[in-house]
Protein backbone atom coordinates (compact mmCIF):
# COMPACT_ATOMS: atom_id res chain seq x y z
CA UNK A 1 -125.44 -15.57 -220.36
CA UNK A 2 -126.98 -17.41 -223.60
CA UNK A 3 -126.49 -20.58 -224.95
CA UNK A 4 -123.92 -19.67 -227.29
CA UNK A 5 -121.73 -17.90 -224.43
CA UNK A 6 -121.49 -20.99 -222.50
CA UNK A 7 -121.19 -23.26 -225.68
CA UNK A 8 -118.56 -21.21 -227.08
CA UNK A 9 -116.44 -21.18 -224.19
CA UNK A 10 -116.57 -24.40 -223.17
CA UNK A 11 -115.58 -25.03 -226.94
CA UNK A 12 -112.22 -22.88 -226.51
CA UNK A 13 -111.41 -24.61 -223.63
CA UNK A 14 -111.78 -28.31 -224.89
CA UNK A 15 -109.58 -26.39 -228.02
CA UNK A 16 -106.97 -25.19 -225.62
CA UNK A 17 -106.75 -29.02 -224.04
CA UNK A 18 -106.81 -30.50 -227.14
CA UNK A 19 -103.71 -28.41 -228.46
CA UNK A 20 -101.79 -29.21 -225.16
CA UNK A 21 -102.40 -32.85 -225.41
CA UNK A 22 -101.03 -32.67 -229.33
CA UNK A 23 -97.99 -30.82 -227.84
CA UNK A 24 -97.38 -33.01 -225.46
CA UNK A 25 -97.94 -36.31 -227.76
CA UNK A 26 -96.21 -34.74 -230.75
CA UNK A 27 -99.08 -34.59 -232.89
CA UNK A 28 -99.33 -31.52 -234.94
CA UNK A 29 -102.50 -32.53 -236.40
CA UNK A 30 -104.61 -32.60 -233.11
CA UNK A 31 -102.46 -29.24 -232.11
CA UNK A 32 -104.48 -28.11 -235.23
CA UNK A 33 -107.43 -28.91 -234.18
CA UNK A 34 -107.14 -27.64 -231.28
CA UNK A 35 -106.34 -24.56 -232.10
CA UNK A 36 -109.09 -24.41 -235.07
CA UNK A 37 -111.82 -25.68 -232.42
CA UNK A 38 -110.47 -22.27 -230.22
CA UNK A 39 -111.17 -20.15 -232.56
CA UNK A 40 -114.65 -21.80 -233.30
CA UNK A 41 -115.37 -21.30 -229.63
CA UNK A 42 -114.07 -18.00 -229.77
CA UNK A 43 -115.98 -16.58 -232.57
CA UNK A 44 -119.65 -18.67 -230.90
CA UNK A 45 -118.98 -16.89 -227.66
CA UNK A 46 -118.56 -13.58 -229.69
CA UNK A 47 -121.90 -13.78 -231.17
CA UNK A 48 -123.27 -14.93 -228.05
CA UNK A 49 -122.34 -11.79 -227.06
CA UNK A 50 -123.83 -9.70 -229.21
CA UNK A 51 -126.99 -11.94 -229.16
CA UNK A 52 -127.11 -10.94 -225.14
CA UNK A 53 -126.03 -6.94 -225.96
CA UNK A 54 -128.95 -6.90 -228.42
CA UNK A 55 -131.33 -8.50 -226.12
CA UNK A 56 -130.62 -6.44 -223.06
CA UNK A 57 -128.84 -2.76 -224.15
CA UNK A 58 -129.42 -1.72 -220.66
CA UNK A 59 -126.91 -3.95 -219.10
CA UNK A 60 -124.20 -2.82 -221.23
C-alpha cells in the first residue's frame, strides 16, 4: 500500500462519520460534506491504486 491508499481511505471513512453525525444532528450541510469528503477519499485511494498497479504489474 502507498500513501495515497491509506490517505484516501482513511478520508472516506472520516466522510462516512461525518455524514452520520449530520444525520443524526440534522445538519444537511455537514451530511454534505461528508459525503463530498467520501468521494475525495474515494477517488485518492483510486489513484493510489493505480500508482501501486504501475509500480508493481507483477502483483496484479
Amino acid at each position: 500500500m502507498n500513501k495515497d491508499q491509506v490517505k484516501g481511505a482513511a478520508k472516506d471513512v472520516a466522510g462516512k462519520v461525518q455524514e452520520q453525525v449530520g444525520k443524526a444532528i440534522g445538519s444537511r450541510k455537514q451530511q454534505a460534506k461528508g459525503l463530498s469528503k467520501q468521494a475525495a477519499g474515494k477517488v485518492q485511494k483510486a489513484y493510489g491504486d493505480v500508482k501501486q498497479a504501475t509500480k508493481d504489474p507483477e502483483q496484479r
